[in-house]
C-alpha atoms as a PDB file:
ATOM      1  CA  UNK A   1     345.697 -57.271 199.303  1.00  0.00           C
ATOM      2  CA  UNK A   2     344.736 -57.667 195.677  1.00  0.00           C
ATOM      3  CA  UNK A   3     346.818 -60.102 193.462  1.00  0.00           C
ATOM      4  CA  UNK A   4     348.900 -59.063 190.450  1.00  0.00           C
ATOM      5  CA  UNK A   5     349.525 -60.541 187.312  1.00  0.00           C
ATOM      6  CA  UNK A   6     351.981 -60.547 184.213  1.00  0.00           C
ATOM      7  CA  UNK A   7     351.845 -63.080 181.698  1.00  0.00           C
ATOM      8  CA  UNK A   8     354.648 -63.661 179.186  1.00  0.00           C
ATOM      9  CA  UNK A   9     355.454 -66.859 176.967  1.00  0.00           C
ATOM     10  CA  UNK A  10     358.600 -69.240 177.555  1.00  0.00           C
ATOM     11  CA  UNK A  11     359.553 -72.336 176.090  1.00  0.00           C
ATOM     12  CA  UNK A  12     355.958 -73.192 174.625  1.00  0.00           C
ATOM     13  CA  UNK A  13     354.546 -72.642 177.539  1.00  0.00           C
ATOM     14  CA  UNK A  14     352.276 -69.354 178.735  1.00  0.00           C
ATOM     15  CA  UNK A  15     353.494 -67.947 182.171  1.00  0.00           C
ATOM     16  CA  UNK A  16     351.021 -66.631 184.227  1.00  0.00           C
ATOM     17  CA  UNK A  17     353.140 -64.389 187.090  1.00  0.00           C
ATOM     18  CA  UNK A  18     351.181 -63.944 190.166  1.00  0.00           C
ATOM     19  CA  UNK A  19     351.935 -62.235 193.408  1.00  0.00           C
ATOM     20  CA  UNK A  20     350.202 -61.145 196.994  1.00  0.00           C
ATOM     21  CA  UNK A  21     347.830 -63.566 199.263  1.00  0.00           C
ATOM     22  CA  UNK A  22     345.613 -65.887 197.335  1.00  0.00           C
ATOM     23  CA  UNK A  23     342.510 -66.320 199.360  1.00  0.00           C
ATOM     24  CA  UNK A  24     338.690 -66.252 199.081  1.00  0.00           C
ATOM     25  CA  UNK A  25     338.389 -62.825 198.591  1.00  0.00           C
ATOM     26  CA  UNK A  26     341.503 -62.842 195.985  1.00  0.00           C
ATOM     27  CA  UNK A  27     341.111 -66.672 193.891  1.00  0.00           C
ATOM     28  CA  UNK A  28     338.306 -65.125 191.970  1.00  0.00           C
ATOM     29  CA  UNK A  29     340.514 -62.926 189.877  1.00  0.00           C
ATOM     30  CA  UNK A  30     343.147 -65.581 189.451  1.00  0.00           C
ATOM     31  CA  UNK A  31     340.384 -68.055 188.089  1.00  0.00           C
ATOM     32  CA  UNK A  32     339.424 -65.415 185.743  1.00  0.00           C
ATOM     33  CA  UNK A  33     342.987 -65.165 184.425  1.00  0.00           C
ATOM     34  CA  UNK A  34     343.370 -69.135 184.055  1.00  0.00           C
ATOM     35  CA  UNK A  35     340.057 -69.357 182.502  1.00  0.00           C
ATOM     36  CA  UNK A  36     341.207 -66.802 179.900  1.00  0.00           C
ATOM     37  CA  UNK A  37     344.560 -68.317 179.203  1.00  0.00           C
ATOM     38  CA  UNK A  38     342.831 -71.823 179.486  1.00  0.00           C
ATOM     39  CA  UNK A  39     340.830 -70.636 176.312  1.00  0.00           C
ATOM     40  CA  UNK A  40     343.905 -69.997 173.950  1.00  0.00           C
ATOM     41  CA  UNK A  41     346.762 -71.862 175.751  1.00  0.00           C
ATOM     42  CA  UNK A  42     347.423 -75.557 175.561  1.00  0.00           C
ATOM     43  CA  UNK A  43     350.111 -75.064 178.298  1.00  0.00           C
ATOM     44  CA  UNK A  44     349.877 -72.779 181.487  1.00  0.00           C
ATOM     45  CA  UNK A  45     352.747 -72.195 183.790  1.00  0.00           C
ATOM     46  CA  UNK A  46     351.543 -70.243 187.130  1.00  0.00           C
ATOM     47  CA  UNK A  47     354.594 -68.627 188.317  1.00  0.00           C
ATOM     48  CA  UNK A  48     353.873 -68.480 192.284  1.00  0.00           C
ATOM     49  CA  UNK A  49     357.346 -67.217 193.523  1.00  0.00           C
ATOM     50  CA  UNK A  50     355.462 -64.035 194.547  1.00  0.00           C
ATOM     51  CA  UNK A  51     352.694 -65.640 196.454  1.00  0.00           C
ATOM     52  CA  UNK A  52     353.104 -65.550 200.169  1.00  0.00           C
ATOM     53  CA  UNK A  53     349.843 -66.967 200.973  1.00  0.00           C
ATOM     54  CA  UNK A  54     347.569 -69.257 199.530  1.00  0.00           C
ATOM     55  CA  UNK A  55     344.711 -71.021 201.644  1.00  0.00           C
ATOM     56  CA  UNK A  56     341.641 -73.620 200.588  1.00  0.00           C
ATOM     57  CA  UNK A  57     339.944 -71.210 198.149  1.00  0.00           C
ATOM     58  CA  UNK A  58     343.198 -70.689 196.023  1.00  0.00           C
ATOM     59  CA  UNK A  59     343.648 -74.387 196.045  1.00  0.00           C
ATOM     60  CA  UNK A  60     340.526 -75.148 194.747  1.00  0.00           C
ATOM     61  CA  UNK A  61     340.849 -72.941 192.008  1.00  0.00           C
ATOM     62  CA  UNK A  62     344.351 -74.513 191.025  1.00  0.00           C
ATOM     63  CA  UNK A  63     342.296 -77.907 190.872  1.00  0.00           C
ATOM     64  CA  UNK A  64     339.718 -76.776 188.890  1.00  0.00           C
ATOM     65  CA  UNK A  65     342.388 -75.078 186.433  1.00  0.00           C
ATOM     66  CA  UNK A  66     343.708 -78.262 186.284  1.00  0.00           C
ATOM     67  CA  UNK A  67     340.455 -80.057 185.386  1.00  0.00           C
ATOM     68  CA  UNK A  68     339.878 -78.087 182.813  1.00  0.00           C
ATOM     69  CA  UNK A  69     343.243 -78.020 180.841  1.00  0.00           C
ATOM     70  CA  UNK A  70     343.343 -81.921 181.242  1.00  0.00           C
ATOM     71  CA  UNK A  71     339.584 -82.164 180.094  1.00  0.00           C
ATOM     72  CA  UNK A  72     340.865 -79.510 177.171  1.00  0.00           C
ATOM     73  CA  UNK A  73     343.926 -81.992 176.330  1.00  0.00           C
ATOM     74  CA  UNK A  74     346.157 -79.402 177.845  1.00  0.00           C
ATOM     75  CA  UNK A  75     348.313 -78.869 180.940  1.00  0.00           C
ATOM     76  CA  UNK A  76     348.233 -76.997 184.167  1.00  0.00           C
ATOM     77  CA  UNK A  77     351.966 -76.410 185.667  1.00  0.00           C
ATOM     78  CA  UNK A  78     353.117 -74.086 189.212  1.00  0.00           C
ATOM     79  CA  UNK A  79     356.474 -72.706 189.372  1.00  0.00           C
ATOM     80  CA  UNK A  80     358.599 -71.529 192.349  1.00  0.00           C
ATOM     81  CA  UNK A  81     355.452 -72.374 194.582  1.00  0.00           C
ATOM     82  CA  UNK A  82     357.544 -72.215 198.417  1.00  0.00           C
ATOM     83  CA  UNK A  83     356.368 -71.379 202.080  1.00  0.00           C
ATOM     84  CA  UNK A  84     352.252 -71.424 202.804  1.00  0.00           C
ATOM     85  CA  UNK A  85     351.270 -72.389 199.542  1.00  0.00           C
ATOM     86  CA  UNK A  86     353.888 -75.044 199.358  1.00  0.00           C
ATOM     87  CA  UNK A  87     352.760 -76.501 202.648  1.00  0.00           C
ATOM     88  CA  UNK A  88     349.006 -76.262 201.795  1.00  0.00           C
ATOM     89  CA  UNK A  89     349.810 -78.270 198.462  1.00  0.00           C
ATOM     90  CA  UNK A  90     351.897 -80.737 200.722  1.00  0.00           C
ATOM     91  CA  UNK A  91     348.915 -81.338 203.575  1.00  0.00           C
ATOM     92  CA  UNK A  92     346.013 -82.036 201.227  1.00  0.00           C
ATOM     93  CA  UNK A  93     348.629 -84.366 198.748  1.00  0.00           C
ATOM     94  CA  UNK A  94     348.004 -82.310 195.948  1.00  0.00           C
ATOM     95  CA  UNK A  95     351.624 -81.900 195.202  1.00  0.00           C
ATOM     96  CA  UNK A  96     351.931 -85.086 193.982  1.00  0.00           C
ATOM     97  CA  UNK A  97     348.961 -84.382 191.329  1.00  0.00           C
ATOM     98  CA  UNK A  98     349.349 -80.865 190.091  1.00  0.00           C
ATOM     99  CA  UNK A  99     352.944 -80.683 188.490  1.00  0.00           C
ATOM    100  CA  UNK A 100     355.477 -77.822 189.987  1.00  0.00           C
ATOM    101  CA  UNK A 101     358.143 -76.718 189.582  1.00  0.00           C
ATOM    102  CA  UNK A 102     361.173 -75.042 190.947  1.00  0.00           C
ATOM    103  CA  UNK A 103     361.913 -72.528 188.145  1.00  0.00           C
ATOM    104  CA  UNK A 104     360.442 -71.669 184.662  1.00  0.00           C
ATOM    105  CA  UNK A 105     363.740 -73.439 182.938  1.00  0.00           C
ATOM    106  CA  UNK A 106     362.466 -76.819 184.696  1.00  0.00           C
ATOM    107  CA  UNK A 107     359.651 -76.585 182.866  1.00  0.00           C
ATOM    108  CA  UNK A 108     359.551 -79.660 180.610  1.00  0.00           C
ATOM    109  CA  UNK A 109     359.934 -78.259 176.347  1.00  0.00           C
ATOM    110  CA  UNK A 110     357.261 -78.913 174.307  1.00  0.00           C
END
């Protein structure tokens, strides 16, 4: 299943929408989009209500996103990130280091 993508702006931030499985043979098309945004966008929401899977490869590139808007001076946010992905974030701890959120409104204003 190939991921899909919108991207709007809210609140100062840019909203990356994604939905489908995020997994090796998916992650490479969501780094692209982060890269991209990462390049003209202080502050990157991923909006993962639509994501029903997400295993070690999508993880990884969530951390590197991350890295690179913090080594950028920017920030790296998830939104409405629930079931596997939720529970992969939980195992490894990495919900307590990347930011997420429940809903785009909780994101914090600029």
């Amino acid at each position: 299943m190939d991921l899909t993508f919108a991207n709007r702006t809210e609140g100062g931030w840019s909203v990356l929408e994604v939905g489908g499985e995020l997994d090796l043979h998916t992650c490479g098309s969501l780094q692209e989009q982060l890269r991209e945004l990462g390049r003209t966008d202080a502050r990157v929401a991923v909006d993962m209500a639509q994501v029903g899977f997400m295993d070690s490869s999508g993880l990884g590139v969530l951390v590197e996103a991350l890295r690179e808007a913090r080594e950028q001076g920017g920030e790296l946010a998830l939104v409405g990130v629930a079931g596997s992905p939720l529970k992969v974030l939980s195992i490894t701890g990495l919900d307590k280091v990347i930011p997420h959120y429940g809903s785009i409104a909780d994101l914090p204003e600029a």
